[in-house]
N, C-alpha and C. Protein backbone atom coordinates (compact mmCIF):
# COMPACT_ATOMS: atom_id res chain seq x y z
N UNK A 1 156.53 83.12 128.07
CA UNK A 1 156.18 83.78 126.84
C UNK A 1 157.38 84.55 126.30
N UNK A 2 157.89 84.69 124.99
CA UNK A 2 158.60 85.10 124.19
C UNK A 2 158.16 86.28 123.79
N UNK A 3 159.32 87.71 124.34
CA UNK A 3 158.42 88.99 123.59
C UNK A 3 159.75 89.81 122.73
N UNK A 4 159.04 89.81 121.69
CA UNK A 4 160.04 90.21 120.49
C UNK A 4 159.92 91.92 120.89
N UNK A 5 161.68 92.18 120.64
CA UNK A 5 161.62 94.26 120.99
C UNK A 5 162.63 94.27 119.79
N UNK A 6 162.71 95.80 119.53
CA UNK A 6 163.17 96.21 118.38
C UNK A 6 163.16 97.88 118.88
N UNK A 7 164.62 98.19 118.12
CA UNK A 7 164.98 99.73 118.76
C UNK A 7 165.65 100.04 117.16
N UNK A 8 165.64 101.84 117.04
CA UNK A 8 166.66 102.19 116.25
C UNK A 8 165.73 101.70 114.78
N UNK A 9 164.99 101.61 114.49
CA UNK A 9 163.87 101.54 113.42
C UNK A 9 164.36 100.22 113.00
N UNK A 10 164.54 99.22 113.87
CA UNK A 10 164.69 97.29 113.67
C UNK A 10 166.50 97.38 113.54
N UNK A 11 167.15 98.19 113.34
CA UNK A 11 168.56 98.00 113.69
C UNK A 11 169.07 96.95 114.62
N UNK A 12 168.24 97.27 116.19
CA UNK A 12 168.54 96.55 116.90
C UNK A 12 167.56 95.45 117.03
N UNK A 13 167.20 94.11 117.11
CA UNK A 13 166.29 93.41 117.89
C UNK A 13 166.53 92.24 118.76
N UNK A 14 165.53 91.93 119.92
CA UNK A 14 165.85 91.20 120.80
C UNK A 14 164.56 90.56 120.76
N UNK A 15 164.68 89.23 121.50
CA UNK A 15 163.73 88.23 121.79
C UNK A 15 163.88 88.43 123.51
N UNK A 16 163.37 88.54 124.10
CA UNK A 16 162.93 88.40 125.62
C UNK A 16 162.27 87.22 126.40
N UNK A 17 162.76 86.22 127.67
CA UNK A 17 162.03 85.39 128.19
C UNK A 17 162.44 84.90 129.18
N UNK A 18 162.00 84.31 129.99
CA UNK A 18 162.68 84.34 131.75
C UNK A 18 161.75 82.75 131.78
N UNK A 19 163.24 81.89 132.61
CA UNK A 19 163.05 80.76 132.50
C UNK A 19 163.90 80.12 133.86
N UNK A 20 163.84 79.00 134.21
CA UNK A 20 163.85 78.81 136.01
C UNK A 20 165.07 79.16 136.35
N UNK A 21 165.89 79.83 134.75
CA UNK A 21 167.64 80.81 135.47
C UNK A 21 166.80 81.60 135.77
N UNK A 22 166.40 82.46 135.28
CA UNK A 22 166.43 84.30 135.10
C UNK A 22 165.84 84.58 133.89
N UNK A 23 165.97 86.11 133.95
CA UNK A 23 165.39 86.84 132.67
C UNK A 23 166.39 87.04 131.73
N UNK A 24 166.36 87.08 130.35
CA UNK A 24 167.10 87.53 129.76
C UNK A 24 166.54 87.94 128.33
N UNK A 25 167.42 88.70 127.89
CA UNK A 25 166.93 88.88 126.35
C UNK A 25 168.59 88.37 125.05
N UNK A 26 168.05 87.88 124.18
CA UNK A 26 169.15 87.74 123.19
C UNK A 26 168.51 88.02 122.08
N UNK A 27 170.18 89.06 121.06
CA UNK A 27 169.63 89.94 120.25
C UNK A 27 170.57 89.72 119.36
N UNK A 28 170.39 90.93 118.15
CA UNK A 28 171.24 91.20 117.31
C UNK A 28 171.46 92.47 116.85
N UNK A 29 172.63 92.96 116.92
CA UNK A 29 172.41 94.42 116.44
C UNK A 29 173.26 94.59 114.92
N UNK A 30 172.80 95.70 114.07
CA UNK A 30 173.62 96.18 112.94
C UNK A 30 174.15 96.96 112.97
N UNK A 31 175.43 97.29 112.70
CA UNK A 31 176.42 98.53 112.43
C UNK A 31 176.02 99.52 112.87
N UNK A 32 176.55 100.33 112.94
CA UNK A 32 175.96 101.64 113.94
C UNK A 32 176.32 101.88 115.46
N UNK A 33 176.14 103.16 115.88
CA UNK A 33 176.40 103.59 117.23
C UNK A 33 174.81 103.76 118.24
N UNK A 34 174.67 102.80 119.03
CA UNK A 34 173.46 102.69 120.01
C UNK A 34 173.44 102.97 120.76
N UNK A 35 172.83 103.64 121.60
CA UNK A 35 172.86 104.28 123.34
C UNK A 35 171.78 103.53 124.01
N UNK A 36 171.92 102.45 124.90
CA UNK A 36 170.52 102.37 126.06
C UNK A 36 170.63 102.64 127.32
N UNK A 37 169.89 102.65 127.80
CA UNK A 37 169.31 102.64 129.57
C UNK A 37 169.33 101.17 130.00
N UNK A 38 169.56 101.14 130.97
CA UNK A 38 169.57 99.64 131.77
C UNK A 38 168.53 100.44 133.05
N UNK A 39 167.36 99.70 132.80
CA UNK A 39 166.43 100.07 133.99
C UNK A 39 166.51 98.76 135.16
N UNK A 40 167.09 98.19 134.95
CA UNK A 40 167.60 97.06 135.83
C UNK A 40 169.18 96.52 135.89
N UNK A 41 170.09 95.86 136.32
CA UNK A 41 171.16 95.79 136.64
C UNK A 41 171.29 94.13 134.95
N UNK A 42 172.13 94.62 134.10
CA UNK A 42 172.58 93.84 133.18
C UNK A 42 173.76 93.66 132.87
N UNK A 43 174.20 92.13 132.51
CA UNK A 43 175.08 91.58 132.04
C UNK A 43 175.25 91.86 130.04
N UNK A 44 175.77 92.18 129.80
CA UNK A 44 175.87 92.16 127.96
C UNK A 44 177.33 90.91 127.89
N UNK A 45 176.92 89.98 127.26
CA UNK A 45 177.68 89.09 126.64
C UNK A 45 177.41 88.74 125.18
N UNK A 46 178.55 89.44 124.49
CA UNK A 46 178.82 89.06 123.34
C UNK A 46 179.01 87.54 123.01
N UNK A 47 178.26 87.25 122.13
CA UNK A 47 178.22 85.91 121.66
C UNK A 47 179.07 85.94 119.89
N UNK A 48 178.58 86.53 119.30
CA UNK A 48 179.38 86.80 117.82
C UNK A 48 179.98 88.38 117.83
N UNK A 49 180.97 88.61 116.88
CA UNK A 49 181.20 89.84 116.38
C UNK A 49 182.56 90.17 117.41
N UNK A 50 182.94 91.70 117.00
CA UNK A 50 183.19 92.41 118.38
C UNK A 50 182.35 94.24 118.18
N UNK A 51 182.86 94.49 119.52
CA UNK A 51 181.92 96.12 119.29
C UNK A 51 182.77 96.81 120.60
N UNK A 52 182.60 97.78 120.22
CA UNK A 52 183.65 99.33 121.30
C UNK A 52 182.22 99.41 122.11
N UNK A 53 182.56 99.44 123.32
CA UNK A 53 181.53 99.95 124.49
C UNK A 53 182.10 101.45 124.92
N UNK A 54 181.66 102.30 125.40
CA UNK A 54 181.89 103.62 126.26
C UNK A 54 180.76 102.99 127.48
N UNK A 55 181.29 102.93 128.52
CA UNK A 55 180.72 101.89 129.93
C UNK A 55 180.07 103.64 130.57
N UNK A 56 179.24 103.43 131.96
CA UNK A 56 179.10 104.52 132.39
C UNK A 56 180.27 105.22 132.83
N UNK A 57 179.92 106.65 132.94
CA UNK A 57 180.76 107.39 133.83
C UNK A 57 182.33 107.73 132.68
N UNK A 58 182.84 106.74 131.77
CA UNK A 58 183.74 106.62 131.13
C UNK A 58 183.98 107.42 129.84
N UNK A 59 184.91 108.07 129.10
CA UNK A 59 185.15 108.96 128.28
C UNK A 59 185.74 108.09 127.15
N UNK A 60 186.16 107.39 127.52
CA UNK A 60 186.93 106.01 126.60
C UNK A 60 186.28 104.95 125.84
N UNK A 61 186.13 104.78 124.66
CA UNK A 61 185.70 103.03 123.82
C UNK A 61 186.46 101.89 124.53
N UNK A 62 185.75 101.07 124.59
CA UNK A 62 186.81 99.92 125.20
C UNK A 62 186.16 98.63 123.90
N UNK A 63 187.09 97.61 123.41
CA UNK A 63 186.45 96.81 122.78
C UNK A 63 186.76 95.54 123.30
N UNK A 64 185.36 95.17 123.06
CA UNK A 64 184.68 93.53 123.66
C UNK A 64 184.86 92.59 122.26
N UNK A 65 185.33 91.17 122.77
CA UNK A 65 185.16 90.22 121.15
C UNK A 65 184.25 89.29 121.50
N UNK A 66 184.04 88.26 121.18
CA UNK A 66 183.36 86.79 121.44
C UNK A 66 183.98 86.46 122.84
N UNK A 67 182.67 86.46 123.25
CA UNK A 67 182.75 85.93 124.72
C UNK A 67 182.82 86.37 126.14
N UNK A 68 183.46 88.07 125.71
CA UNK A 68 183.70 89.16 126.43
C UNK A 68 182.43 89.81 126.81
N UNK A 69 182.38 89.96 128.77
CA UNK A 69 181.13 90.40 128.52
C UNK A 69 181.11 92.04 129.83
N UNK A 70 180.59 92.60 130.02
CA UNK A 70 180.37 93.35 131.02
C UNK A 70 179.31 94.04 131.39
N UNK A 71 179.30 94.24 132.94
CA UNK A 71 177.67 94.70 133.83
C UNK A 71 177.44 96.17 133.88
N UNK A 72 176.84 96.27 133.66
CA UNK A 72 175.56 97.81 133.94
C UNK A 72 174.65 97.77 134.97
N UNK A 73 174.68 98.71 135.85
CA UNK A 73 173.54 98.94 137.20
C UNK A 73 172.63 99.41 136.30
N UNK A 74 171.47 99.13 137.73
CA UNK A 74 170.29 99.75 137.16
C UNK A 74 170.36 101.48 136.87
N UNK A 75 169.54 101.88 135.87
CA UNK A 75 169.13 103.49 135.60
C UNK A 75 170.82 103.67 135.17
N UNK A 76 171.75 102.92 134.32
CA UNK A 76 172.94 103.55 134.12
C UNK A 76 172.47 103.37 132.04
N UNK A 77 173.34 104.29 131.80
CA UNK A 77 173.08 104.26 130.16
C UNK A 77 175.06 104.17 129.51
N UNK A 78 174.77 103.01 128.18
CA UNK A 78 176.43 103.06 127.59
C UNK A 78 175.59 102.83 126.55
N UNK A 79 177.08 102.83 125.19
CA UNK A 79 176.64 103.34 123.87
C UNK A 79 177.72 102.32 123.70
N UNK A 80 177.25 101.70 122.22
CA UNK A 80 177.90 100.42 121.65
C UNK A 80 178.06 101.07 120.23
N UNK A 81 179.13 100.69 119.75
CA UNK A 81 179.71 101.05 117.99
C UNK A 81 180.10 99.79 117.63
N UNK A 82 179.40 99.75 117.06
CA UNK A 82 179.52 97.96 115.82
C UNK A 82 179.98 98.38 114.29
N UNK A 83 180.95 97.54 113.98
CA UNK A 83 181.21 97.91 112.26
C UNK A 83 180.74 97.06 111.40
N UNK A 84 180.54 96.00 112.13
CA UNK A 84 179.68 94.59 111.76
C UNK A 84 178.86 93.85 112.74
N UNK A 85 177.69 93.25 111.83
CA UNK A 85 176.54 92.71 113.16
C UNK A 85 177.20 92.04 113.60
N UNK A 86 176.37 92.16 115.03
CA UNK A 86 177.12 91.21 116.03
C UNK A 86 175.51 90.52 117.03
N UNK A 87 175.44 89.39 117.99
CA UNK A 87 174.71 88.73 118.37
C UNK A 87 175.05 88.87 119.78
N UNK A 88 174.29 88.98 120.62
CA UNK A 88 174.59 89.14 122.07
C UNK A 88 173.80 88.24 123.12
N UNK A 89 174.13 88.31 124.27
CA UNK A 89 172.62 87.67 125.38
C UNK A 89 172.72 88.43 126.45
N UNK A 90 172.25 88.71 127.37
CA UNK A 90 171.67 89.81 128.36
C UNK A 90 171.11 89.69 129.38
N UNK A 91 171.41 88.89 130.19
CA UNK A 91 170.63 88.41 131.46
C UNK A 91 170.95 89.59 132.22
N UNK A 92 169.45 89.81 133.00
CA UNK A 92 169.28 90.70 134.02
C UNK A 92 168.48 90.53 135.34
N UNK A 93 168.35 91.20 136.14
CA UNK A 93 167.68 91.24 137.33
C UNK A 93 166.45 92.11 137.59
């Protein structure tokens, strides 16, 4: 089953569905600065765009382009700055 989520008043949205890989969700976000929680251990791979990550623990933006991707433990939270939409996928555990 396919479950549609939406954060940030539809800024952000994702489609969700777990299939004989894994779970994952793929999304799209708009411009803007986003903060989430990873309540499980995730991969973020940029598929379009690029966007500045601040990773946990880190004081620094780092920027990701097409194709570039990096992991989050579970219960860790990072914040993404987009200047243009960008499209992502998200497999997790």
């Amino acid at each position: 089953m396919i479950q549609q989520n939406e954060y940030y008043d539809g800024q952000v949205r994702s489609l969700e569905f777990a299939n004989s890989q894994g779970k994952f969700t793929v999304g799209v976000m708009e411009p803007g600065e986003w903060e989430f929680e990873a309540p499980t251990r995730e991969w973020m791979i940029l598929i379009r765009g690029t966007w500045d990550v601040k990773l946990p623990g880190s004081r620094d933006w780092k920027t990701f382009g097409e194709g570039d991707s990096f992991q989050i433990e579970a219960d860790e939270s990072f914040t993404v700055r987009i200047s243009d939409t960008v499209a992502y996928l998200c497999p997790y555990t």
